[in-house]
Protein backbone atom coordinates (compact mmCIF):
# COMPACT_ATOMS: atom_id res chain seq x y z
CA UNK A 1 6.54 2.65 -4.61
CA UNK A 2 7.28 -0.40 -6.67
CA UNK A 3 5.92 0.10 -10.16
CA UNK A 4 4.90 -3.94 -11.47
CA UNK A 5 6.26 -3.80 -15.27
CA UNK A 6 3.48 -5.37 -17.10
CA UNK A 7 0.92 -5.46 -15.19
CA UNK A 8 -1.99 -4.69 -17.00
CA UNK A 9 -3.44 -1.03 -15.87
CA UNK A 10 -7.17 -1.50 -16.32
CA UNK A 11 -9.68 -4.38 -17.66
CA UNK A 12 -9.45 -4.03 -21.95
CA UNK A 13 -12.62 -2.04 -22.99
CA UNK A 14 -13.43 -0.99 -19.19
CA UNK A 15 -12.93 1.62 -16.43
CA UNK A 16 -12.03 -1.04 -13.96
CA UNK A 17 -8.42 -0.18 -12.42
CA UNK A 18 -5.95 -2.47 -12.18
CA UNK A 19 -2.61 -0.20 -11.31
CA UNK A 20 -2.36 3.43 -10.08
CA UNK A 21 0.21 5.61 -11.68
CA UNK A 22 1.83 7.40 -9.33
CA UNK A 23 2.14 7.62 -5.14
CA UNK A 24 -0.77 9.79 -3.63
CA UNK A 25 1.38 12.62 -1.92
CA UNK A 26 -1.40 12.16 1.14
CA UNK A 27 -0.38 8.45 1.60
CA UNK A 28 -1.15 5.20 0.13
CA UNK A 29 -4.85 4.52 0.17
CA UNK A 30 -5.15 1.82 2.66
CA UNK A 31 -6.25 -1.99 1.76
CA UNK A 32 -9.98 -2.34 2.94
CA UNK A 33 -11.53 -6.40 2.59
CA UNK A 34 -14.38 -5.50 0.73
CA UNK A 35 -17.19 -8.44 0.46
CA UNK A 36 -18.67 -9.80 -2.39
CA UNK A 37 -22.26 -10.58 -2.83
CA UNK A 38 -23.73 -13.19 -4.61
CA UNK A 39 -25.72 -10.40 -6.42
CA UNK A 40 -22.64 -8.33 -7.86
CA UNK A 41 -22.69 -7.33 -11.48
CA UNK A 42 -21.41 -9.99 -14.26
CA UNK A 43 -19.01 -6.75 -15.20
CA UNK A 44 -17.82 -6.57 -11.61
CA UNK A 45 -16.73 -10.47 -11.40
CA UNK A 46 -15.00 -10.25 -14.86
CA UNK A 47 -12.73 -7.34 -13.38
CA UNK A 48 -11.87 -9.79 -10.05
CA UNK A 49 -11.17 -12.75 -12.81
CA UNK A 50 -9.11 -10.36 -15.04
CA UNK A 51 -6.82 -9.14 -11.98
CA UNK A 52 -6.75 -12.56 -10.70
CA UNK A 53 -5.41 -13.66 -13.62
CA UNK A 54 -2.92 -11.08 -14.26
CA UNK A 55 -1.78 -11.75 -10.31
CA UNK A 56 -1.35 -15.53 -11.81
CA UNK A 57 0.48 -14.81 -14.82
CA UNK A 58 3.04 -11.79 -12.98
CA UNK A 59 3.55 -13.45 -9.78
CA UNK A 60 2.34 -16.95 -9.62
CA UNK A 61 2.39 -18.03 -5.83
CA UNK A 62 5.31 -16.01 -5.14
CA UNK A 63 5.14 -13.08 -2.97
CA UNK A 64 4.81 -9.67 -4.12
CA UNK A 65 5.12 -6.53 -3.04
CA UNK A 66 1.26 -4.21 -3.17
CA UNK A 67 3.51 -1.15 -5.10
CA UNK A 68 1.58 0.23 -7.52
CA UNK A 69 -1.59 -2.38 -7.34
CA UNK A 70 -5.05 -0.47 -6.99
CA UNK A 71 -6.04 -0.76 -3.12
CA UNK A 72 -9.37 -0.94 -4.30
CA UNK A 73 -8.99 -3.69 -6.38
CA UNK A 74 -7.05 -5.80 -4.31
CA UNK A 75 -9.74 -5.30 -1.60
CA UNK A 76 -12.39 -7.42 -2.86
CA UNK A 77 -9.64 -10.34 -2.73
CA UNK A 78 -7.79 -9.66 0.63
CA UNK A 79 -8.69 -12.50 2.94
CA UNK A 80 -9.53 -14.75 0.00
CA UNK A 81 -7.93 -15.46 -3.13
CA UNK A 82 -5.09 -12.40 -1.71
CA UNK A 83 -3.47 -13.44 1.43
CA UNK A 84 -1.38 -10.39 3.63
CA UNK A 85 2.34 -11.82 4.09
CA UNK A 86 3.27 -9.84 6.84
CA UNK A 87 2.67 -10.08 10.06
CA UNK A 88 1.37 -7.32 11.10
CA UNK A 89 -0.07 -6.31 7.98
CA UNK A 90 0.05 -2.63 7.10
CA UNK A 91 -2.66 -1.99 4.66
CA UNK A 92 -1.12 1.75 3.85
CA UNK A 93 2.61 0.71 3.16
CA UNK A 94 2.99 -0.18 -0.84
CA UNK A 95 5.85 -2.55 0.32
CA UNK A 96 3.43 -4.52 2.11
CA UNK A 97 4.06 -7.97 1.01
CA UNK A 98 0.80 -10.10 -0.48
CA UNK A 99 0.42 -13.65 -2.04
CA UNK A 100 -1.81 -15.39 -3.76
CA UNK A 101 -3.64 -18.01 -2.25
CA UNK A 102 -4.09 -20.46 -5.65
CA UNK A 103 -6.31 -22.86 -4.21
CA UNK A 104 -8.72 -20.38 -2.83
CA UNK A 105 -8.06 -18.57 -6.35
CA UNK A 106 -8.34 -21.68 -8.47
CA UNK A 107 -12.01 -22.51 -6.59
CA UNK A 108 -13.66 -18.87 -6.81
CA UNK A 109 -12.19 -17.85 -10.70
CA UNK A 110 -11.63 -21.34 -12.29
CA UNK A 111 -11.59 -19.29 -15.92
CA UNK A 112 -8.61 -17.57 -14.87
CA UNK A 113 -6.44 -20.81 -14.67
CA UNK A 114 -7.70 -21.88 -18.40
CA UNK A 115 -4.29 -20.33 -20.19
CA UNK A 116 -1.77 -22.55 -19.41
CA UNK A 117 0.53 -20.94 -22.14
CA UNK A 118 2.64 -19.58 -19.19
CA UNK A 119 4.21 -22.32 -17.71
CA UNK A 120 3.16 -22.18 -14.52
């Protein structure tokens, strides 16, 4: 499992998961597309902006490997602002390959785009 050096692990202050430490023994947990509701806590759609965000900042619109990224997480973006880069997708490998898709990224967390301190 690729470990992402840098990544943030969790949301600053929060129990929101960003990374997982280690391999589960059982398998990786596989990707689910999880849909978000209109309704969904203010806490909730901080977290999505926050790993957004740190997608932005560590991988930009390259593609990246899922390694070490919480499957849970990355869930309520797959399909949307996360787009699968393999063909077919495996949601239980952690070298399945993932990309961001900025425009779709850019339109549902404009906030997360704000920094522009990094270049890209």
């Amino acid at each position: 499992m690729i470990k992402h050096r840098g990544f943030p692990g969790r949301l600053p202050g929060t129990d929101f998961q960003f990374t997982i430490r280690r391999a589960n023994p059982k398998g990786p947990t596989a990707i689910t597309r999880r849909e978000r509701f209109a309704d969904r806590r203010p806490a909730d759609r901080r977290a999505d902006a926050a790993f957004v965000r740190a997608l932005w900042h560590q991988f930009g619109d390259e593609p990246f490997h899922r390694g070490n990224l919480d499957a849970g997480r990355l869930g309520w973006l797959l399909g949307r602002e996360v787009m699968a880069l393999d063909d077919p997708f495996d949601p239980e490998d952690y070298d399945a390959r993932l990309v961001l898709n900025v425009p779709a990224a850019r339109a549902a967390f404009p906030d997360a785009f704000d920094d522009e301190d990094f270049g890209r």
